[in-house]
PDB file of N, CA and C in Angstrom:
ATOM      1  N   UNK A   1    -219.211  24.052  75.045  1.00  0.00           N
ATOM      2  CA  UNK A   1    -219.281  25.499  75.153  1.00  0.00           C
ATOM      3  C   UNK A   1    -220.683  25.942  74.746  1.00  0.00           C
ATOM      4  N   UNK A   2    -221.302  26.608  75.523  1.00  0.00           N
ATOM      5  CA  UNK A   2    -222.530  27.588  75.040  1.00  0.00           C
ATOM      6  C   UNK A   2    -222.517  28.372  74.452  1.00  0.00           C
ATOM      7  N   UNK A   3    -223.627  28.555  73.463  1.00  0.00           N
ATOM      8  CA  UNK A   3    -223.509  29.387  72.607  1.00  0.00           C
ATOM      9  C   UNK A   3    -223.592  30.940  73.138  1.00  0.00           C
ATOM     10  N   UNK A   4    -224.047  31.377  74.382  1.00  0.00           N
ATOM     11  CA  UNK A   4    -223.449  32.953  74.931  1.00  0.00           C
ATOM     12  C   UNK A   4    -221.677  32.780  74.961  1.00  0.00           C
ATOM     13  N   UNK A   5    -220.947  31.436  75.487  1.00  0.00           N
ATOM     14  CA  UNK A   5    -219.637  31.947  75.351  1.00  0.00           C
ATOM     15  C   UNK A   5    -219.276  31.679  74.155  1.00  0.00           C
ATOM     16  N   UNK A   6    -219.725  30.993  73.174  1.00  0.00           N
ATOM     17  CA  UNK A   6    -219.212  31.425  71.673  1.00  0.00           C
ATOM     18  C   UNK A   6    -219.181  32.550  70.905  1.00  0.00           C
ATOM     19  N   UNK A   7    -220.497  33.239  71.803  1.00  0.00           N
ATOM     20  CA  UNK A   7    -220.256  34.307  71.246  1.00  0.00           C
ATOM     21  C   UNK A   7    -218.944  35.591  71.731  1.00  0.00           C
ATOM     22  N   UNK A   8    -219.013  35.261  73.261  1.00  0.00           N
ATOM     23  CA  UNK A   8    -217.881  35.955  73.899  1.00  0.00           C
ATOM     24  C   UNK A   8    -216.786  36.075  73.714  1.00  0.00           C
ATOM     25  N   UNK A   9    -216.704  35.053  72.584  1.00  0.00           N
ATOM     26  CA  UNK A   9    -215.208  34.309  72.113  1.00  0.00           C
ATOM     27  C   UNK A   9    -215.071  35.144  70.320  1.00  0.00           C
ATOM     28  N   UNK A  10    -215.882  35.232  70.081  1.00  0.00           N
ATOM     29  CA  UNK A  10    -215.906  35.206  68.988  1.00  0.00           C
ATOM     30  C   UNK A  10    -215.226  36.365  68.232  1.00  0.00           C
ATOM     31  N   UNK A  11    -214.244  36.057  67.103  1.00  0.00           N
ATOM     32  CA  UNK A  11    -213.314  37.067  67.102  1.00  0.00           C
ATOM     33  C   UNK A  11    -213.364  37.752  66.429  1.00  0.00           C
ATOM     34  N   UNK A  12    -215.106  38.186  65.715  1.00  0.00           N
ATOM     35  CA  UNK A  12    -214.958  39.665  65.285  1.00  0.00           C
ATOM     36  C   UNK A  12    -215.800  40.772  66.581  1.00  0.00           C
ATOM     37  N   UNK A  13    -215.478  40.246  67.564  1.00  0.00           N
ATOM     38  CA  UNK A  13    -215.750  41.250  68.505  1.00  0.00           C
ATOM     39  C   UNK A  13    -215.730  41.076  70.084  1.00  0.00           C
ATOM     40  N   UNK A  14    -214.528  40.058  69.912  1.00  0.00           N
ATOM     41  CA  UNK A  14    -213.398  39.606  71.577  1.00  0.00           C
ATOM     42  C   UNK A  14    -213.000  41.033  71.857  1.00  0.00           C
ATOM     43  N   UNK A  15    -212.344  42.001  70.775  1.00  0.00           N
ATOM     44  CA  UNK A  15    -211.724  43.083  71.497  1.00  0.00           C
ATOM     45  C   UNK A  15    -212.739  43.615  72.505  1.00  0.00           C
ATOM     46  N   UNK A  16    -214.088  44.078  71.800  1.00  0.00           N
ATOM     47  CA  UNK A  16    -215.111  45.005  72.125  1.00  0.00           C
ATOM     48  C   UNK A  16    -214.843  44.347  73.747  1.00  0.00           C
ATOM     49  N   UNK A  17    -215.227  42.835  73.576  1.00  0.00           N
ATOM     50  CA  UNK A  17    -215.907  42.181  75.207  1.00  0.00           C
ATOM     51  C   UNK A  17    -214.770  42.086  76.401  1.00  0.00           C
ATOM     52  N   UNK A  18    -213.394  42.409  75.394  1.00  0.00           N
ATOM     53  CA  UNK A  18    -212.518  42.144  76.628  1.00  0.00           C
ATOM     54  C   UNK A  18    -212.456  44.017  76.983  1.00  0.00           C
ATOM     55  N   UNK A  19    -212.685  45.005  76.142  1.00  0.00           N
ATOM     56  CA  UNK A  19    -212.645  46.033  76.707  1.00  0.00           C
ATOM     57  C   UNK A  19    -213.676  46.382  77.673  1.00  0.00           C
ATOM     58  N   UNK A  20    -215.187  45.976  77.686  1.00  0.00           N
ATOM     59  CA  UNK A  20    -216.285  45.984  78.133  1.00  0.00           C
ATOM     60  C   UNK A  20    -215.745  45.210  79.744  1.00  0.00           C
ATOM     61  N   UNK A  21    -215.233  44.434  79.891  1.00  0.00           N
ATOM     62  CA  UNK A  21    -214.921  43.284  80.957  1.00  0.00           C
ATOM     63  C   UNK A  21    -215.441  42.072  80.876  1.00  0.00           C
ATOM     64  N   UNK A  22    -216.221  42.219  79.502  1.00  0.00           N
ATOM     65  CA  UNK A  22    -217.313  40.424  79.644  1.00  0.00           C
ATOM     66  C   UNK A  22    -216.318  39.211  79.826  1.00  0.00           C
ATOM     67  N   UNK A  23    -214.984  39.538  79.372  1.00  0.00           N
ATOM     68  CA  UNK A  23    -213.813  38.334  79.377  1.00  0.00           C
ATOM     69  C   UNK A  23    -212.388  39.173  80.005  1.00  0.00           C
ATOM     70  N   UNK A  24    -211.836  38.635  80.343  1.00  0.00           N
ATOM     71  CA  UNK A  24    -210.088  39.096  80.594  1.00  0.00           C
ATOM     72  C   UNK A  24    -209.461  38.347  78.922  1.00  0.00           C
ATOM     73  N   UNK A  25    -208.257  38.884  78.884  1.00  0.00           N
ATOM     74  CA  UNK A  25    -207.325  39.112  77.641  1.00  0.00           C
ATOM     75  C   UNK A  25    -206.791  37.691  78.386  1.00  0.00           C
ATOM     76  N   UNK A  26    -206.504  37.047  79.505  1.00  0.00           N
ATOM     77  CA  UNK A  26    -205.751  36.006  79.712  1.00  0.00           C
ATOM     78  C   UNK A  26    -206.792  34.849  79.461  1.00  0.00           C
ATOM     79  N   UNK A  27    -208.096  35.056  79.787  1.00  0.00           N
ATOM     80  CA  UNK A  27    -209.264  34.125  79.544  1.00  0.00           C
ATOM     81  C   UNK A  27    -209.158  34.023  77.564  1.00  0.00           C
ATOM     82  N   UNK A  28    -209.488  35.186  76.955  1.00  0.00           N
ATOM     83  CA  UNK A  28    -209.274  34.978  75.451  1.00  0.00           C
ATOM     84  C   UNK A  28    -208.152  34.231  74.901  1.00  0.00           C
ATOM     85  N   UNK A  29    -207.117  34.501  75.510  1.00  0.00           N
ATOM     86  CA  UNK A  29    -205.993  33.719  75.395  1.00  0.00           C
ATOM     87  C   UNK A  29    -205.765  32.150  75.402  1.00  0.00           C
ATOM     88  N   UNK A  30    -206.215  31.967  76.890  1.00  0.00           N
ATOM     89  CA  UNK A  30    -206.635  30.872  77.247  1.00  0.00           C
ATOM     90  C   UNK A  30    -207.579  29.705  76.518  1.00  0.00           C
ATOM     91  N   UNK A  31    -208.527  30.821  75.786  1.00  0.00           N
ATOM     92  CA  UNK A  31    -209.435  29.962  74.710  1.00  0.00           C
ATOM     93  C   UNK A  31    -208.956  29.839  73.429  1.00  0.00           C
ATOM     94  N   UNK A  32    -208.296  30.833  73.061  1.00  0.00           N
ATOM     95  CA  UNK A  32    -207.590  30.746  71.685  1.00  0.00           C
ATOM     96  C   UNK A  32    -206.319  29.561  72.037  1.00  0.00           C
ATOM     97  N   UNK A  33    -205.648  29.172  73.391  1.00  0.00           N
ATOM     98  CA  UNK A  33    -204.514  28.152  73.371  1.00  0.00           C
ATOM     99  C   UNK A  33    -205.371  26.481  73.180  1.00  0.00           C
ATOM    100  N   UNK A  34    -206.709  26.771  73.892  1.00  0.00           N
ATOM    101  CA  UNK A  34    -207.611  25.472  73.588  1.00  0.00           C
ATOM    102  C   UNK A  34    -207.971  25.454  72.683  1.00  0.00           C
ATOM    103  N   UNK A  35    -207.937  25.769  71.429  1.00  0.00           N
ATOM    104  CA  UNK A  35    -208.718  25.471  70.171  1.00  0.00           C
ATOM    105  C   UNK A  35    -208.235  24.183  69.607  1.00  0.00           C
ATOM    106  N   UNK A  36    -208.891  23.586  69.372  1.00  0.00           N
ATOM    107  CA  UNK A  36    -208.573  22.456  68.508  1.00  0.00           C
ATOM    108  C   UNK A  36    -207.765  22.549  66.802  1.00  0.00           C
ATOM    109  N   UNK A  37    -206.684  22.112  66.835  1.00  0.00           N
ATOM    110  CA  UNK A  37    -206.196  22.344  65.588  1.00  0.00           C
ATOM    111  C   UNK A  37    -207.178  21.705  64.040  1.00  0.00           C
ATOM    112  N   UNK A  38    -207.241  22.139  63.368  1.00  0.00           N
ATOM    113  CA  UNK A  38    -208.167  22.036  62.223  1.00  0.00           C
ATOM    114  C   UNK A  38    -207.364  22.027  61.014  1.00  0.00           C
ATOM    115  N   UNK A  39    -206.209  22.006  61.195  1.00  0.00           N
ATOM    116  CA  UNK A  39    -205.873  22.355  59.921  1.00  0.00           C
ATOM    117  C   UNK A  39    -205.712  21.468  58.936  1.00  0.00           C
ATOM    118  N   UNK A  40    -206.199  19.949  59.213  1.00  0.00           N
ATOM    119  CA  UNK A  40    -206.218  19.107  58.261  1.00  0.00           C
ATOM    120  C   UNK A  40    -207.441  19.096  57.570  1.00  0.00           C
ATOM    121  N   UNK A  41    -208.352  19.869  57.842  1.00  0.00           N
ATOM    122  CA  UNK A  41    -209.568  20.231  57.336  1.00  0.00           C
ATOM    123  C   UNK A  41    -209.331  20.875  56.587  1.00  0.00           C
ATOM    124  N   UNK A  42    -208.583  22.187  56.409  1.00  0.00           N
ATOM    125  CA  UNK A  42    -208.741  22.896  55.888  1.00  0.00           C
ATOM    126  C   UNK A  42    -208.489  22.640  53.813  1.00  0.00           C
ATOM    127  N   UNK A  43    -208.715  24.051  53.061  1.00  0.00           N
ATOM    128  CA  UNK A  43    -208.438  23.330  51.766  1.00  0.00           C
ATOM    129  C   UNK A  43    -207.979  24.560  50.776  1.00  0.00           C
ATOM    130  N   UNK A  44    -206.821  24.547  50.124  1.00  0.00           N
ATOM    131  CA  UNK A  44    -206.482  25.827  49.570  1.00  0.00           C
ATOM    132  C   UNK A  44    -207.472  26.702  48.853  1.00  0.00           C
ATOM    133  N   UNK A  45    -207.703  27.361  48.748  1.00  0.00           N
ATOM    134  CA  UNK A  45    -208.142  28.895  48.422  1.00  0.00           C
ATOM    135  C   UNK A  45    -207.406  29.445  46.764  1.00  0.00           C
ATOM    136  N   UNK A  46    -207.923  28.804  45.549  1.00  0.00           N
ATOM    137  CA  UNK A  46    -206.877  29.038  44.731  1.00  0.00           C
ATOM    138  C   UNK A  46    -208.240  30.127  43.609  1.00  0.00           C
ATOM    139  N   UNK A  47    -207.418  31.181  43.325  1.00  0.00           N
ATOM    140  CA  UNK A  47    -208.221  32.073  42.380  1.00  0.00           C
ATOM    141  C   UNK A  47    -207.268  32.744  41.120  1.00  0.00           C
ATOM    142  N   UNK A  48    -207.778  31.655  40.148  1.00  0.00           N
ATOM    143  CA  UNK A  48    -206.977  32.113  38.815  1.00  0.00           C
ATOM    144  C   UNK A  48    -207.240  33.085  38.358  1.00  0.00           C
ATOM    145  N   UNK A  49    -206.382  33.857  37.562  1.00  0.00           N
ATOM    146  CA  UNK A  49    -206.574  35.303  37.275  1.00  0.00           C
ATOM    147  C   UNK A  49    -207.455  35.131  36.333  1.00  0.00           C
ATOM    148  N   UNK A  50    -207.376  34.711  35.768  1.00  0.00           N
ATOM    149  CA  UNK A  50    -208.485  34.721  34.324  1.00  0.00           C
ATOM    150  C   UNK A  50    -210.037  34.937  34.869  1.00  0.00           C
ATOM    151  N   UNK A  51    -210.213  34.603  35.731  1.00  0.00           N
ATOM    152  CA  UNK A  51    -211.538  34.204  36.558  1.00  0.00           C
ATOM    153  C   UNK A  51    -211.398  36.122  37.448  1.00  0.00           C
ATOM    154  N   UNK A  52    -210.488  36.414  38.040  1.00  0.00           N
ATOM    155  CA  UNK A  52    -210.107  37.788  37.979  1.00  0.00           C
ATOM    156  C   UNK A  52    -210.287  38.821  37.579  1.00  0.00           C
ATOM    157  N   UNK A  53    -209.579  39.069  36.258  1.00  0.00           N
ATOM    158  CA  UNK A  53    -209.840  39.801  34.812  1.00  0.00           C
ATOM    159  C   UNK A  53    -210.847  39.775  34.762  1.00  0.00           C
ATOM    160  N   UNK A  54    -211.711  38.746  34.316  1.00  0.00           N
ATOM    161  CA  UNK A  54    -212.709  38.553  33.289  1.00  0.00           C
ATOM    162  C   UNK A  54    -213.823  39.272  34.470  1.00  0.00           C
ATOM    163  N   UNK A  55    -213.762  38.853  35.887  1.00  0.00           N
ATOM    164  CA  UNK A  55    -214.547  39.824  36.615  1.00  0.00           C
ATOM    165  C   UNK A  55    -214.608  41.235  36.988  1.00  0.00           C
ATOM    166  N   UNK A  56    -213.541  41.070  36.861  1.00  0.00           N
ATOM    167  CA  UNK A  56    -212.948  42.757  36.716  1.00  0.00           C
ATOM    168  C   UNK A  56    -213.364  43.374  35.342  1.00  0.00           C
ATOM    169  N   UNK A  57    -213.487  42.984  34.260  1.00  0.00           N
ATOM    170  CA  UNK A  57    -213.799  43.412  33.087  1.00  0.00           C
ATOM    171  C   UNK A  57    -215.245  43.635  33.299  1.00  0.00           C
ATOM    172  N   UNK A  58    -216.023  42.686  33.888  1.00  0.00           N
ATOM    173  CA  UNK A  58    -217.415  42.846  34.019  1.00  0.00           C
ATOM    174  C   UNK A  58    -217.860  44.274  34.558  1.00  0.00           C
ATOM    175  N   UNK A  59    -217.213  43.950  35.632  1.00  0.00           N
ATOM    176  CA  UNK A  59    -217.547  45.084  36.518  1.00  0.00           C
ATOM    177  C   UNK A  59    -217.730  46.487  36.311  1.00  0.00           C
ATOM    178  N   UNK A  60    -215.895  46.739  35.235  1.00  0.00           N
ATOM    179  CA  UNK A  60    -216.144  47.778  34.210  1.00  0.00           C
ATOM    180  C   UNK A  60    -217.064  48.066  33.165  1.00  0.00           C
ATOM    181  N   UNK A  61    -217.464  47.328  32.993  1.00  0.00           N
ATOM    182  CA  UNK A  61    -218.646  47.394  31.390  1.00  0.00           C
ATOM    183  C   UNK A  61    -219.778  47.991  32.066  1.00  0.00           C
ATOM    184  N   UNK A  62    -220.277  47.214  32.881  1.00  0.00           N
ATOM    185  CA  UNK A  62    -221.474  47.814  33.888  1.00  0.00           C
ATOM    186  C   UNK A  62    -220.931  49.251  34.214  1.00  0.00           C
ATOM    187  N   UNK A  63    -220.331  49.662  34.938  1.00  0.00           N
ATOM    188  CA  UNK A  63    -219.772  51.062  35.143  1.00  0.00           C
ATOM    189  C   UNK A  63    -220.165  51.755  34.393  1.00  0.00           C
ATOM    190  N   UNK A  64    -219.606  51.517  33.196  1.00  0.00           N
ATOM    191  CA  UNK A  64    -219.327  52.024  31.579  1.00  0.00           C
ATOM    192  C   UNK A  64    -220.990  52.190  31.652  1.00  0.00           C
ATOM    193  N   UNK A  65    -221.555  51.376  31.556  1.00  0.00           N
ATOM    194  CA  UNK A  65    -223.107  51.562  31.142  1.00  0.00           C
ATOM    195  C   UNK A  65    -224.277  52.117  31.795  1.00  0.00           C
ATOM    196  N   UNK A  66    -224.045  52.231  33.065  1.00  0.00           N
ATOM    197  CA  UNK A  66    -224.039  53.423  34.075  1.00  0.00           C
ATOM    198  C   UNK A  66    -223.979  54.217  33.798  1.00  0.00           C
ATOM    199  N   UNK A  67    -222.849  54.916  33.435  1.00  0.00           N
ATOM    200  CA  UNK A  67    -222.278  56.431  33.548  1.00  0.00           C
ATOM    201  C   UNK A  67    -222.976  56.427  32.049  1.00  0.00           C
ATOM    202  N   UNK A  68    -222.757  56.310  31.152  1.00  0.00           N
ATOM    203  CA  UNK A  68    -223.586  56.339  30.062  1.00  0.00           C
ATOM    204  C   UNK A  68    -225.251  56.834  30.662  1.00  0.00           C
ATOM    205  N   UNK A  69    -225.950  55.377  30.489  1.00  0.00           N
ATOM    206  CA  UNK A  69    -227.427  56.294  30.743  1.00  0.00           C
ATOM    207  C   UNK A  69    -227.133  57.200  31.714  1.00  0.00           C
ATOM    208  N   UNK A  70    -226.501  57.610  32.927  1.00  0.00           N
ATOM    209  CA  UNK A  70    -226.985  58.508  33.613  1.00  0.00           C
ATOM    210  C   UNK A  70    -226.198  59.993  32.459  1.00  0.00           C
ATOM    211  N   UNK A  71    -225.516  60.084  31.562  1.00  0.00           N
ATOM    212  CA  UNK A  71    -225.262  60.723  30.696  1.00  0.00           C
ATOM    213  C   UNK A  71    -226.543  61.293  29.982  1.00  0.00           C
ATOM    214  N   UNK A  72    -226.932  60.341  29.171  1.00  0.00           N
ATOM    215  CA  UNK A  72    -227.601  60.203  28.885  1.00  0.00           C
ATOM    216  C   UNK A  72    -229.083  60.585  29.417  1.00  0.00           C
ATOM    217  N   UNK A  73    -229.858  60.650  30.432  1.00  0.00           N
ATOM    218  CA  UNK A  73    -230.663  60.678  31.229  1.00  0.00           C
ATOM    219  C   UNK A  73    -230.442  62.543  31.530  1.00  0.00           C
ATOM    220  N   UNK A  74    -229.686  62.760  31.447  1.00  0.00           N
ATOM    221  CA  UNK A  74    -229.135  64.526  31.894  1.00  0.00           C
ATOM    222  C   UNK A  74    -229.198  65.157  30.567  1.00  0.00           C
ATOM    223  N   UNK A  75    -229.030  64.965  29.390  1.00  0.00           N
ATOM    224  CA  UNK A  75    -228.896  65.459  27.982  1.00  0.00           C
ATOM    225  C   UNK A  75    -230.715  65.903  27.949  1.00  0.00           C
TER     226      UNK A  75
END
């Protein structure tokens, strides 16, 4: 496959090309039934909360320290 039809294929913006006419919905189809299965490749996706929280906590502090100087900065 060439990389113009990879891109034609490509599925953050197949809708756009099949509305445009660059592809038919039975051609997308057609390429999505040829895909090669992968899924022994693939590898879980695991995100412990702690790792979560603790980013989420970050995120707040910064906020926090933000709104502060810009408090601050207005006084």
């Amino acid at each position: 496959m060439t990389k113009k039809e990879e891109i034609l294929y490509d599925v953050r913006i197949a809708e756009r090309n099949i509305r445009d006419g660059e592809i038919s919905k039975k051609e997308y189809e057609n390429h999505l039934k040829n895909l090669p299965d992968v899924e022994e490749k693939g590898e879980p996706l695991i995100i412990e909360e702690d790792e979560v929280e603790a980013e989420a906590e970050a995120v707040a502090e910064t906020e926090a320290e933000v709104d502060q100087e810009e408090e601050e900065e207005t006084e």
